[in-house]
Protein backbone atom coordinates (compact mmCIF):
# COMPACT_ATOMS: atom_id res chain seq x y z
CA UNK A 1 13.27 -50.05 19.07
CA UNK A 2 10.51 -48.33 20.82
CA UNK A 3 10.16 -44.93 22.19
CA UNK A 4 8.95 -44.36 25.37
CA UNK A 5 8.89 -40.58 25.05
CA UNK A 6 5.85 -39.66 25.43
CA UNK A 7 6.00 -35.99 24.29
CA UNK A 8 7.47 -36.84 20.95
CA UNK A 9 4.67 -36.36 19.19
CA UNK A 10 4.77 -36.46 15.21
CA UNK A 11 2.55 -33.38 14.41
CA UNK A 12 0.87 -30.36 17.07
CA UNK A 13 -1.93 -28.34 16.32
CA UNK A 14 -2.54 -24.71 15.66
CA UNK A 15 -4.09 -24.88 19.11
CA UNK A 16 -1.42 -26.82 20.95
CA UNK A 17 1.54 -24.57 19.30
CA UNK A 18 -0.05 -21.52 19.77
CA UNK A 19 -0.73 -22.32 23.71
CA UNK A 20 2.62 -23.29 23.76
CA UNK A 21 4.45 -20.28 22.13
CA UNK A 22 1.67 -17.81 24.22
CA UNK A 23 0.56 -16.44 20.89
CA UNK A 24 -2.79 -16.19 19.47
CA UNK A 25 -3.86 -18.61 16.25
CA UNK A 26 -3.82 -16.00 13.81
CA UNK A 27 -0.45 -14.77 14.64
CA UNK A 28 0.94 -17.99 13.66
CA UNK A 29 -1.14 -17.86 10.75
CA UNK A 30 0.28 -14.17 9.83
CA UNK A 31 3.62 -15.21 10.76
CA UNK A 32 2.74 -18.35 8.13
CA UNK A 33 2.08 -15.51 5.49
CA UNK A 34 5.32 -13.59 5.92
CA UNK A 35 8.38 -16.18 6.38
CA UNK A 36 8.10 -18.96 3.80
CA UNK A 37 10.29 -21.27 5.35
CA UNK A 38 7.29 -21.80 7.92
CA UNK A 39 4.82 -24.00 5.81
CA UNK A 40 2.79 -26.73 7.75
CA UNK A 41 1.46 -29.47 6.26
CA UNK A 42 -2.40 -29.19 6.11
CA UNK A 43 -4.62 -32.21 5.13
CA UNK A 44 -6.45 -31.53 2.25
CA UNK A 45 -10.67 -32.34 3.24
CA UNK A 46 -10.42 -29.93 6.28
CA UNK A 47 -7.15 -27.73 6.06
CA UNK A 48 -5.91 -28.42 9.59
CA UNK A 49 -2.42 -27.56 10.39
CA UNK A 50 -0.16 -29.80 11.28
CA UNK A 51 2.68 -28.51 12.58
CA UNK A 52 6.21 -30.46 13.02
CA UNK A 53 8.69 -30.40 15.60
CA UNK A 54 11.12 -28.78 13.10
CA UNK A 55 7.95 -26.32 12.68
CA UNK A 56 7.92 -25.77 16.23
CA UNK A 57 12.16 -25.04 16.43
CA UNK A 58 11.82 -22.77 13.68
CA UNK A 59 8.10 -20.39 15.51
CA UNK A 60 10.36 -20.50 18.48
CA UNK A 61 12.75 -18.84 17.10
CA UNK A 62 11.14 -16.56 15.06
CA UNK A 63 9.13 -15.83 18.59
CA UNK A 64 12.49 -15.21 19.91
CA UNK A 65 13.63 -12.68 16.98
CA UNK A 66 9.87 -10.91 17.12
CA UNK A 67 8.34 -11.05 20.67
CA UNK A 68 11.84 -10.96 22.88
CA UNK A 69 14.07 -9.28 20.67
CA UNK A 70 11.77 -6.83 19.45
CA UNK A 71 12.78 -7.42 15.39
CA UNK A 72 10.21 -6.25 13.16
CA UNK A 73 9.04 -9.05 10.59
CA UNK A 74 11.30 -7.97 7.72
CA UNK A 75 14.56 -7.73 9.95
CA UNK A 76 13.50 -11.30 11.65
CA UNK A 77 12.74 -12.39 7.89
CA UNK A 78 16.33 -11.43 6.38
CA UNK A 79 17.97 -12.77 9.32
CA UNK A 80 16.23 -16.20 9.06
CA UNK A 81 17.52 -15.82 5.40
CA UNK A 82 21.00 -14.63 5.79
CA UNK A 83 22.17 -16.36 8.90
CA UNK A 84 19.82 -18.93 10.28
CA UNK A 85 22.53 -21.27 12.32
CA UNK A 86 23.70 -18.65 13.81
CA UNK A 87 19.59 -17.03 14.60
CA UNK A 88 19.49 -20.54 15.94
CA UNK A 89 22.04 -20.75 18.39
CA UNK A 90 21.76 -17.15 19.45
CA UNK A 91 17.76 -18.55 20.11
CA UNK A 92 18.91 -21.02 21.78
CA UNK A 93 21.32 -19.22 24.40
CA UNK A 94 18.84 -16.43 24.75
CA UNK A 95 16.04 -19.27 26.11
CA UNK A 96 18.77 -20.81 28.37
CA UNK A 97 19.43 -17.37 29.73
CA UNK A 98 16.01 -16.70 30.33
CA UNK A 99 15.23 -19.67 32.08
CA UNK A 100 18.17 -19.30 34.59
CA UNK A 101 17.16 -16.01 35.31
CA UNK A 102 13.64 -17.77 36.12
CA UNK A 103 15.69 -20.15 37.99
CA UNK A 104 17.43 -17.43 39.77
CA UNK A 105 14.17 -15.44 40.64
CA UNK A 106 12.87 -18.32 42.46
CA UNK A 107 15.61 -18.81 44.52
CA UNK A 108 15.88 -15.60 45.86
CA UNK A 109 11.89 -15.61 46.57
CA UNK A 110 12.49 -18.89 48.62
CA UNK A 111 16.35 -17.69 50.38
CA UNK A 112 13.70 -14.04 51.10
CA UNK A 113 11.13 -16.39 52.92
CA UNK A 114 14.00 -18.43 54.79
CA UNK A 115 15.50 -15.35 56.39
């Protein structure tokens, strides 16, 4: 059966991933450097990165554990190491609290321009 998902998408670029995490290209590439569960696959004639969607799950997070949380890389590194469901899920409930706030922000800018 066919997909018609049209933003599953096999493999994402340097580019595309870091545009999408807000992060420059050679911070993913650092970030490639210190946490060796992050290992894109790179074709061999030109070395482009290919990143996968678990590749993307697992920069989001450590985003989440370096950027939001404030973790330096060693912390964020053990932590992927020692307890990475749980680093997951605490991700994941951080992201959905940040979005409702979002959420939240922007209804009280539209209920301010009601009144």
């Amino acid at each position: 059966m066919l997909t018609k998902d049209k933003e599953l998408k096999l493999y994402y670029s340097i580019k595309e991933v870091a545009q999408l995490l807000g992060v420059n290209e050679s911070t993913l590439r650092y970030w490639e450097k210190e946490f060796p569960q992050l290992r894109p696959k790179t074709q061999a004639l030109n070395k482009v990165r290919q990143y996968t969607a678990e590749d993307l799950e697992l920069l989001k997070t450590i985003y989440s554990l370096v950027k939001v949380r404030g973790f330096k890389l060693a912390a964020a590194r053990k932590m992927l190491v020692e307890n990475r469901k749980g680093v997951d899920k605490s991700s994941e409930v951080l992201e959905t609290l940040l979005s409702v706030r979002s959420q939240l922000q922007e209804l009280k800018r539209h209920l301010s321009g009601i009144v």
